[in-house]
N, C-alpha and C. Protein backbone atom coordinates (compact mmCIF):
# COMPACT_ATOMS: atom_id res chain seq x y z
N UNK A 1 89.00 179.57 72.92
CA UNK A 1 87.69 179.36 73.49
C UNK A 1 86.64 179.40 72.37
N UNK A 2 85.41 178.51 72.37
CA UNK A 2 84.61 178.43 70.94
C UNK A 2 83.64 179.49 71.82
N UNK A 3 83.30 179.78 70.17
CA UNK A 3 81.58 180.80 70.61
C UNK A 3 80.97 180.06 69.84
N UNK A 4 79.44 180.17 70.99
CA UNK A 4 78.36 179.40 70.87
C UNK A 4 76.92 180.35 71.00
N UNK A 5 76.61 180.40 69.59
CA UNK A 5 75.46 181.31 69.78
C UNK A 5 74.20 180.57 68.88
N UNK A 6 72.84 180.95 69.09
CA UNK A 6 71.74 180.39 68.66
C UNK A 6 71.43 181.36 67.34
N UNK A 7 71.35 180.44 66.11
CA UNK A 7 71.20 180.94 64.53
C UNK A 7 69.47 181.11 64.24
N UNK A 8 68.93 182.46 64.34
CA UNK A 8 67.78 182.70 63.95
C UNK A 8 66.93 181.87 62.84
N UNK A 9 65.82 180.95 63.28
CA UNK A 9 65.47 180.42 62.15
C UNK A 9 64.04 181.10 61.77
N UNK A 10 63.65 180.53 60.75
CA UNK A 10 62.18 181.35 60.40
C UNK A 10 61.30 180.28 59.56
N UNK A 11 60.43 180.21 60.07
CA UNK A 11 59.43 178.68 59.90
C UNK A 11 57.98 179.23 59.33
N UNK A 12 58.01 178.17 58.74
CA UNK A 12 56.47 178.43 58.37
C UNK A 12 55.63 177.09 57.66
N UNK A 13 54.92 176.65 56.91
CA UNK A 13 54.64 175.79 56.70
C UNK A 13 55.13 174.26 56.08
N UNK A 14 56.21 175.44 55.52
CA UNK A 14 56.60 174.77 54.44
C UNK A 14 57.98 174.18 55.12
N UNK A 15 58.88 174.31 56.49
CA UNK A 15 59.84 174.32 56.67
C UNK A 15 60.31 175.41 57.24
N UNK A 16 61.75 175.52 57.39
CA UNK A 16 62.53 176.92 58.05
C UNK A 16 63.74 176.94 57.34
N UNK A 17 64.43 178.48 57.29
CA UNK A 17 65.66 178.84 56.71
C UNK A 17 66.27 179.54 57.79
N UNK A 18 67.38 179.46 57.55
CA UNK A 18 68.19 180.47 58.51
C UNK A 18 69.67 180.58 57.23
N UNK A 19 70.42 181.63 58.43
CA UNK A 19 71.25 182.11 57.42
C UNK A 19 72.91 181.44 58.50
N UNK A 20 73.55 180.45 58.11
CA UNK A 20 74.52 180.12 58.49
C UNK A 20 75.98 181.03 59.05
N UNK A 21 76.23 181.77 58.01
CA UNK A 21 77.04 182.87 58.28
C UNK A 21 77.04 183.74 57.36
N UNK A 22 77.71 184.80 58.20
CA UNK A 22 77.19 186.23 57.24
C UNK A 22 78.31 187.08 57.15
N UNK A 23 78.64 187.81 56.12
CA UNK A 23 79.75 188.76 56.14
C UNK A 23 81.15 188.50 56.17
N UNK A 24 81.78 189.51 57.14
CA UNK A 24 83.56 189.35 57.26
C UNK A 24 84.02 187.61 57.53
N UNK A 25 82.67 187.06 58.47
CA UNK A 25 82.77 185.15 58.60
C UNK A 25 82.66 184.36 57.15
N UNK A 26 82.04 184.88 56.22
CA UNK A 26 81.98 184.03 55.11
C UNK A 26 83.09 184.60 54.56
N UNK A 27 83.68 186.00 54.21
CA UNK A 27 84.78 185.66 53.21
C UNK A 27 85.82 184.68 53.72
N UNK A 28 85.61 184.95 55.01
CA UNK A 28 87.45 183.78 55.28
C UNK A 28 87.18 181.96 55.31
N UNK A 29 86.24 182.10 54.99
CA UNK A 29 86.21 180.65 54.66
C UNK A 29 86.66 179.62 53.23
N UNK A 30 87.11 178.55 53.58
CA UNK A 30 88.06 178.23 52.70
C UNK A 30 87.40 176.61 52.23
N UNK A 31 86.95 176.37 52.93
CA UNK A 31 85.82 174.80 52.48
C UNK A 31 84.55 174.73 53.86
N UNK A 32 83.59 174.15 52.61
CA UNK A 32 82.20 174.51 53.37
C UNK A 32 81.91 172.95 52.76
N UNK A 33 81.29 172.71 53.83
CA UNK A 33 80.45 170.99 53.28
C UNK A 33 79.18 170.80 54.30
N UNK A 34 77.46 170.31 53.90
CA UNK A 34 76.88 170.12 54.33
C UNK A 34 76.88 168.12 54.77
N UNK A 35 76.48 168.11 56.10
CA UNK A 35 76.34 166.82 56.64
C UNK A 35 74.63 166.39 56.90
N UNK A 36 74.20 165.28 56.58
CA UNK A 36 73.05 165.07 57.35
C UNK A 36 73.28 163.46 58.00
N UNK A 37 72.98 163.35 58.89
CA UNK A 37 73.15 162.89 60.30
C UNK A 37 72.09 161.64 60.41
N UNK A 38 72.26 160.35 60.35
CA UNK A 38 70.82 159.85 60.86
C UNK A 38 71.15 159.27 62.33
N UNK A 39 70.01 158.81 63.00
CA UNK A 39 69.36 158.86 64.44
C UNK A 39 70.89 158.09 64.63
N UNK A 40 71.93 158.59 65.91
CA UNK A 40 72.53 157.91 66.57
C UNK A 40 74.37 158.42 66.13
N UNK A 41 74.28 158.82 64.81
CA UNK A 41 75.54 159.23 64.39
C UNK A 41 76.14 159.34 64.99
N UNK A 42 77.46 159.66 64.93
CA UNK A 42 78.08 160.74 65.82
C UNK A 42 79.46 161.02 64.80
N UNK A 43 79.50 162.41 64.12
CA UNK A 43 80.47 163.01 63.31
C UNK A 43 81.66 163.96 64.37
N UNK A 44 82.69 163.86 63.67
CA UNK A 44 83.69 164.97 64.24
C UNK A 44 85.13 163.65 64.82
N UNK A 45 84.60 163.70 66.37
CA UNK A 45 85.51 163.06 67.09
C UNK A 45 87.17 163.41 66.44
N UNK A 46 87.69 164.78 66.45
CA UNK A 46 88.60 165.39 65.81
C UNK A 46 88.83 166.51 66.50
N UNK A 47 89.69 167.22 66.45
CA UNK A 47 90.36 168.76 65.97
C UNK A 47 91.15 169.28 64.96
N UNK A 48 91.05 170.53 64.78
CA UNK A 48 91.82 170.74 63.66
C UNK A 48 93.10 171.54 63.91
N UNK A 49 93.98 171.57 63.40
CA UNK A 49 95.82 171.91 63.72
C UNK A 49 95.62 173.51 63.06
N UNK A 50 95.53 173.85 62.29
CA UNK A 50 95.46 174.82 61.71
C UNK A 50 94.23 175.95 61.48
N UNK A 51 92.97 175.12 61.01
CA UNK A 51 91.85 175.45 60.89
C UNK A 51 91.24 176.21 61.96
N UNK A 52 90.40 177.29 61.66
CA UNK A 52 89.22 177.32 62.81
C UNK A 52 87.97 176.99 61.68
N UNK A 53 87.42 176.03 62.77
CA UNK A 53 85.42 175.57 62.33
C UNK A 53 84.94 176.04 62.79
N UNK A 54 83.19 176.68 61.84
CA UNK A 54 82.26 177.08 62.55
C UNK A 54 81.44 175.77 61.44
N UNK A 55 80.90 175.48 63.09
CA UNK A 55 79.22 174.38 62.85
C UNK A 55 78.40 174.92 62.93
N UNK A 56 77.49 174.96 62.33
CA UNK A 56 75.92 175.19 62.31
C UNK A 56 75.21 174.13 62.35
N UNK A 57 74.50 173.59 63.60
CA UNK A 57 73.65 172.16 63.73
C UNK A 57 72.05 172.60 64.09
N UNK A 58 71.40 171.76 62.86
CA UNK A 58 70.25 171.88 63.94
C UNK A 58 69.97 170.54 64.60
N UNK A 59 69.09 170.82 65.56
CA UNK A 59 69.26 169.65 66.40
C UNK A 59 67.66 168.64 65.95
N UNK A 60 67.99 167.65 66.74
CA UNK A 60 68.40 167.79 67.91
C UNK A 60 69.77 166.93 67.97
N UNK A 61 70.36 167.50 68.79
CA UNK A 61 72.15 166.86 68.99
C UNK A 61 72.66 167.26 70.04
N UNK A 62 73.63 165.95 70.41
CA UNK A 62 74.65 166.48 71.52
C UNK A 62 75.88 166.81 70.71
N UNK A 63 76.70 168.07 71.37
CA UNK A 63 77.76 168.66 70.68
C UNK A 63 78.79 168.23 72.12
N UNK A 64 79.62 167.68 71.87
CA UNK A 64 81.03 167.35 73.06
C UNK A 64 81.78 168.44 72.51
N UNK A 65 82.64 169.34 73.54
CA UNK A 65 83.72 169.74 73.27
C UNK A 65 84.90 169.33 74.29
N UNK A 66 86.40 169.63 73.82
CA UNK A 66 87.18 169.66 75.00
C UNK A 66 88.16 170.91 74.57
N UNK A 67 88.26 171.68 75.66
CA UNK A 67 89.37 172.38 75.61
C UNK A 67 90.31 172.94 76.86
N UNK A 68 91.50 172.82 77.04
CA UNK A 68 91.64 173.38 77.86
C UNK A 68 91.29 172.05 78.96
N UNK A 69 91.85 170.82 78.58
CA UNK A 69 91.70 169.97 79.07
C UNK A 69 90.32 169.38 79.97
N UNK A 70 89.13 170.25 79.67
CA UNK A 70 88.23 170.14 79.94
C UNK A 70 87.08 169.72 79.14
N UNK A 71 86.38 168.89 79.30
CA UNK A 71 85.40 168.34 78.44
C UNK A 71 83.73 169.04 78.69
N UNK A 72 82.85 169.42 78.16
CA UNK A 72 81.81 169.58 78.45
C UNK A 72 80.75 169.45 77.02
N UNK A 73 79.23 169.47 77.21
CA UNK A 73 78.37 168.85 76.72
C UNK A 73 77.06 170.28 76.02
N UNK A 74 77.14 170.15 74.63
CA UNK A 74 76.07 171.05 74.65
C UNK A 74 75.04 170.24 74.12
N UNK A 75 73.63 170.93 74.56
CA UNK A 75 72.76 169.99 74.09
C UNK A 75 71.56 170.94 73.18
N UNK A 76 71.88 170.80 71.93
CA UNK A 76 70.78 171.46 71.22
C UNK A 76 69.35 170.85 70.30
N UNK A 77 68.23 171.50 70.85
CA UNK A 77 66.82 170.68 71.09
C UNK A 77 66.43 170.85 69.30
N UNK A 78 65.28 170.08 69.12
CA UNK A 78 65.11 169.92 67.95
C UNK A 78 64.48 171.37 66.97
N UNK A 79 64.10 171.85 68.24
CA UNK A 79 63.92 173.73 67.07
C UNK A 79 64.52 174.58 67.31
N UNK A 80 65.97 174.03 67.58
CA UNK A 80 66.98 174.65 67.68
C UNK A 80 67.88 175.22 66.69
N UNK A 81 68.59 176.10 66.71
CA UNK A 81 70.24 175.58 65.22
C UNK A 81 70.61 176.74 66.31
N UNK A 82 72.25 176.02 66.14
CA UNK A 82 73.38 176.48 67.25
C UNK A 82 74.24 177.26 65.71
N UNK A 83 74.96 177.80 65.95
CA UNK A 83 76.39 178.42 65.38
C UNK A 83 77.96 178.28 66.87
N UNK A 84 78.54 177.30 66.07
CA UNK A 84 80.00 177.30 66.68
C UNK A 84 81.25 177.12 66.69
N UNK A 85 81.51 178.04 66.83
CA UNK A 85 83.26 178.79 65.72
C UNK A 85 84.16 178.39 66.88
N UNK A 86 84.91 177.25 66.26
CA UNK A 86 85.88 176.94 66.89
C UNK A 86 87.09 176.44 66.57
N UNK A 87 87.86 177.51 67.42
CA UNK A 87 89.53 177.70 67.28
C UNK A 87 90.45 176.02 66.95
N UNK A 88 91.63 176.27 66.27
CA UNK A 88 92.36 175.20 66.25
C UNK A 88 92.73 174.89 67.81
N UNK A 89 92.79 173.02 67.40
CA UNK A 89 93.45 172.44 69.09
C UNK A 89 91.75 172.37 69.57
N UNK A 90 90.93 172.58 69.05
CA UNK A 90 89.48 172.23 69.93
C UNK A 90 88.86 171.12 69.46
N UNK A 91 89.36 169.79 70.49
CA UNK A 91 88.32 169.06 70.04
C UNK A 91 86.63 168.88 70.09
N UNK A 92 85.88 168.35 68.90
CA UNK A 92 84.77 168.68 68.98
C UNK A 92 84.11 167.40 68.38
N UNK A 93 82.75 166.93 68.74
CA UNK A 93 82.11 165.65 68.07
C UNK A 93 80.51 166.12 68.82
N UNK A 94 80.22 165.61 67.35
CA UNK A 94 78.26 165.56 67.38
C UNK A 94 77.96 164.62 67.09
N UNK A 95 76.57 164.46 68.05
CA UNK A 95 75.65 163.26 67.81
C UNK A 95 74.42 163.47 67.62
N UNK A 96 73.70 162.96 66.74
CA UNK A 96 72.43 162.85 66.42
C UNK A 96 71.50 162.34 67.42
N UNK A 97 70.95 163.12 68.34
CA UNK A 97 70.52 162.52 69.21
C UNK A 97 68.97 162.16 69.10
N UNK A 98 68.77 162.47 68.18
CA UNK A 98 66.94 162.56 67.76
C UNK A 98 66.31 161.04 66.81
N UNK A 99 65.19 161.37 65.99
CA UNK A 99 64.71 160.00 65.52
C UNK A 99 64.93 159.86 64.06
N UNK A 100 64.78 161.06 64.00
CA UNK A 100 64.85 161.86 62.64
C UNK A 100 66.43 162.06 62.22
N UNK A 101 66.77 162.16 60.50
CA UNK A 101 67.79 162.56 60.45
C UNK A 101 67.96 164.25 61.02
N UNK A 102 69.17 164.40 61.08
CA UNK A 102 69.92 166.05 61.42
C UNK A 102 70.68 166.78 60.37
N UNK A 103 70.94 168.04 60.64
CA UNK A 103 71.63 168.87 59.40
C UNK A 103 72.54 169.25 60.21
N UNK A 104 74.06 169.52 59.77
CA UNK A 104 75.04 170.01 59.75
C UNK A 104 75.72 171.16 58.35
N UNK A 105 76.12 171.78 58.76
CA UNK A 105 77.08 173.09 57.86
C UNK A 105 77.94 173.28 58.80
N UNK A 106 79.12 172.69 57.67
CA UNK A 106 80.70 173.22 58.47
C UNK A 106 81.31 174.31 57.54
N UNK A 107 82.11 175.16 57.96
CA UNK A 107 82.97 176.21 57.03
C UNK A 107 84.07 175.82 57.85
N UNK A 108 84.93 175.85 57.13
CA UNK A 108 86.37 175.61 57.69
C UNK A 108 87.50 176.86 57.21
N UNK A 109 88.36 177.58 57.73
CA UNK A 109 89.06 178.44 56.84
C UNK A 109 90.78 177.87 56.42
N UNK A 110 90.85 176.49 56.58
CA UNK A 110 91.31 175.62 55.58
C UNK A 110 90.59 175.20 54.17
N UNK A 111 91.55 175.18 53.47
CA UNK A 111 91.01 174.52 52.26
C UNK A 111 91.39 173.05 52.69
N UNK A 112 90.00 171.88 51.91
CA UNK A 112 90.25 170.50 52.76
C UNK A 112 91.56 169.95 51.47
N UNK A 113 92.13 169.38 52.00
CA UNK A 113 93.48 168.41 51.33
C UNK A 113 92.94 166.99 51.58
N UNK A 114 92.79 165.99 51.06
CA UNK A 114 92.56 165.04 51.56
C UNK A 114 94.04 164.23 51.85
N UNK A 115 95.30 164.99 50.64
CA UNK A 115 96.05 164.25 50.91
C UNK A 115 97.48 164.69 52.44
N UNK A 116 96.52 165.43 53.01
CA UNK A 116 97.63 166.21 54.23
C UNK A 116 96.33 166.83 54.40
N UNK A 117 95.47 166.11 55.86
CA UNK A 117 94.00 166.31 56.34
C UNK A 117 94.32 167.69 57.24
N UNK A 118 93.50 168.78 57.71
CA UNK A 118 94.25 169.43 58.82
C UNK A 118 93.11 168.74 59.90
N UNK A 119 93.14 167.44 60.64
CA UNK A 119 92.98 167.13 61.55
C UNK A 119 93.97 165.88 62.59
N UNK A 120 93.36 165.80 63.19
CA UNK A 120 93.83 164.39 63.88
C UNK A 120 92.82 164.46 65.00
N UNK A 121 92.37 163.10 64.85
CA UNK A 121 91.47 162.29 65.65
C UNK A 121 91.52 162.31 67.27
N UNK A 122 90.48 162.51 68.16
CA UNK A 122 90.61 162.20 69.40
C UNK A 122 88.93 162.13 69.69
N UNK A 123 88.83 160.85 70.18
CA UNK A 123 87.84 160.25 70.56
C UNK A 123 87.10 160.85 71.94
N UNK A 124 85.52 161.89 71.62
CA UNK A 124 84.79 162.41 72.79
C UNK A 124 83.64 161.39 73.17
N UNK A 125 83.28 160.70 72.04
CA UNK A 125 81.97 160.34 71.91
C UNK A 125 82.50 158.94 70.73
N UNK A 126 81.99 158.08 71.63
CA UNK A 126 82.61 156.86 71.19
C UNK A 126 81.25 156.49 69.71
N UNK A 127 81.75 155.20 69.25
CA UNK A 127 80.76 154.85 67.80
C UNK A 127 80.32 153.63 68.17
């Protein structure tokens, strides 16, 4: 089952920071890559075999998950940022649902291989 919790941001003129992950969650991470997103994207459309991911999105975006043979829809608004750690076997895909580009941070506690991926593809959110 993924957890889905809202990542404290802190704004001010200049922009906002927040802190992606913290502690016992960052040592076990094994590849981290930032994404930015323009209007319409849609990244993921995957799960991972081995891996658990945590996303950090700010929005605005739709996040698809399926698990548990069930599909459902999160929708995070543009002064938003989500955190969501999710188990192998979960498929997951985001879309840029805004005008503006979007930010993504993935940690994965795979290291990425390109040549033996730990995913395989399954289509939530078509291109």
């Amino acid at each position: 089952m993924i957890k889905e919790e809202t990542v404290n941001r802190f704004s001010d003129s200049r922009g906002f920071v927040f802190e992606p992950v913290q502690g016992e969650l960052l040592a076990n991470q094994r590849n981290t890559h930032v994404v930015v997103s323009r209007p319409g994207a849609v990244r993921g459309n995957h799960y991972h075999v081995r891996g658990t991911e945590t996303l950090v999105v700010c929005g605005p975006a739709l996040v698809r998950i399926r698990e548990d043979n069930a599909t459902r829809d999160i929708s995070i608004s543009a002064d938003t940022t989500c955190r969501l750690i999710i188990p192998p076997g979960v498929a997951h895909a985001i879309q840029n649902t805004g005008e503006i580009d979007n930010l993504l941070v993935a940690f994965n506690t795979e290291p990425h291989d390109p040549d033996q991926p730990d995913l395989v593809q399954e289509i939530l959110i078509p291109v």
